[in-house]
Protein backbone atom coordinates (compact mmCIF):
# COMPACT_ATOMS: atom_id res chain seq x y z
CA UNK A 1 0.00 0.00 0.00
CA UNK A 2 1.13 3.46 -0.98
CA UNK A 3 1.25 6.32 1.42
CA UNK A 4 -1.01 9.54 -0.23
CA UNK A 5 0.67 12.34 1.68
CA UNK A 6 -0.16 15.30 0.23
CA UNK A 7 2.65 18.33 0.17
CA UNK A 8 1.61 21.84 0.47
CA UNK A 9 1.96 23.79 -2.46
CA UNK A 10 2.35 27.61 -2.62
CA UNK A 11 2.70 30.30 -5.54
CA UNK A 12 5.85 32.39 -5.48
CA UNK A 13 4.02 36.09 -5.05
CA UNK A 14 7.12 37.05 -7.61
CA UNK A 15 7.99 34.53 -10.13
CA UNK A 16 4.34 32.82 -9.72
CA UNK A 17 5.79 29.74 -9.59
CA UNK A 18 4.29 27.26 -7.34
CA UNK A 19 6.66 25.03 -4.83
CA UNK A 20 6.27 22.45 -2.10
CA UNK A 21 5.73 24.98 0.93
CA UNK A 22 8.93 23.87 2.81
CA UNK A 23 11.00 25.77 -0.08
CA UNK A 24 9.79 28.73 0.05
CA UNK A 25 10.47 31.63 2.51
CA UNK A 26 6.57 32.98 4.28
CA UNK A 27 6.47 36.92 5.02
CA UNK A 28 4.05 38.02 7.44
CA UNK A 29 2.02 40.99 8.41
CA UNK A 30 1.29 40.41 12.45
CA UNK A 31 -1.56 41.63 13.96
CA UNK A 32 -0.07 44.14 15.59
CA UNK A 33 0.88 45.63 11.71
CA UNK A 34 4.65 44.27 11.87
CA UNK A 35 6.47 42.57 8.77
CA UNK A 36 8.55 39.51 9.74
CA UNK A 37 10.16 36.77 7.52
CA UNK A 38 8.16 33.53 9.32
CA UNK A 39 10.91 30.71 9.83
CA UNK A 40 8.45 28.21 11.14
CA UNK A 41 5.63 29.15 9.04
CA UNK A 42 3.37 28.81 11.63
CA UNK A 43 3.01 32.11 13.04
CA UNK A 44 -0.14 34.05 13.39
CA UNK A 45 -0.77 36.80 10.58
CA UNK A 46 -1.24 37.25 7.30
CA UNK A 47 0.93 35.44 5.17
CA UNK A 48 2.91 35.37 1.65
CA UNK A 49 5.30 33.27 0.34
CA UNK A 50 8.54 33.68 -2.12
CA UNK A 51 11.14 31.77 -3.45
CA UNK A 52 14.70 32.00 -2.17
CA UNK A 53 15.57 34.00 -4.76
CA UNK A 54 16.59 37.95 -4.33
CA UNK A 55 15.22 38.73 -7.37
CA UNK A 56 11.88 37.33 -6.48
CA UNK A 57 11.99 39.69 -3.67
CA UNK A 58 12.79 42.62 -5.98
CA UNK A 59 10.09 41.82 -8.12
CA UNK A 60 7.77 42.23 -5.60
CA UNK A 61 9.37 44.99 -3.94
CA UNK A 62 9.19 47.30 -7.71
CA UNK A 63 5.62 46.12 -8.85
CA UNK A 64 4.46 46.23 -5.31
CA UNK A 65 3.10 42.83 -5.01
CA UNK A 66 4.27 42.81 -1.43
CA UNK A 67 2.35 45.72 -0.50
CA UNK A 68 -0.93 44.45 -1.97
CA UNK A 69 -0.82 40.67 -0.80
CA UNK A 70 0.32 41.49 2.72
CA UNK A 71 -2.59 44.84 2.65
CA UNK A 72 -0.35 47.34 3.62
CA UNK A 73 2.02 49.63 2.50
CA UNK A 74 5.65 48.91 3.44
CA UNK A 75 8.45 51.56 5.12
CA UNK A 76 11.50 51.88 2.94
CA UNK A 77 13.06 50.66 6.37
CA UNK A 78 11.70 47.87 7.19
CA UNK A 79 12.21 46.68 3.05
CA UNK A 80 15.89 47.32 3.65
CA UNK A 81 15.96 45.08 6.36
CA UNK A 82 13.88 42.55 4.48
CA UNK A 83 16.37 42.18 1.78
CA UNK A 84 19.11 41.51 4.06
CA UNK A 85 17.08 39.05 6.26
CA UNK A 86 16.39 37.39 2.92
CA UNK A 87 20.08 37.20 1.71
CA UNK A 88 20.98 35.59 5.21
CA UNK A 89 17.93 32.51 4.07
CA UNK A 90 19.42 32.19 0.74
């Protein structure tokens, strides 16, 4: 007898690619209106999810993807800090 597990499969907000959920890096907006880069991809919030690729990340950054799938307009800040929280993942 064969096992049926099913894998979770997300779309790359950038690339629109979709990927087994464990290789892909989740962003979240907390309730409390903070941006994060979810390592365990379990934490409360709403969620999006990108490849480990930078440009990826860019993509979304310039055609402001991010900003409408997380509902919220992002500080030049905290987008700085995403990209080098993202280079440390890749």
């Amino acid at each position: 007898m064969v096992n049926n597990i099913k894998i979770p499969v997300r779309t790359c907000i950038g690339c629109k690619n979709k990927k087994p959920k464990k290789e892909m890096i989740r962003i979240i907006r907390t309730p409390q209106g903070n941006i994060e880069v979810d390592e365990t991809g379990k934490k409360s919030g709403r969620g999006t999810y990108l490849c480990y690729n930078i440009e990826c990340l860019n993509m979304a950054i310039r055609k402001k993807i991010l900003n409408k799938s997380l509902k919220q307009d992002i500080p030049l800040p905290i987008l700085d800090e995403l990209r080098r929280l993202f280079k440390k993942y890749i």
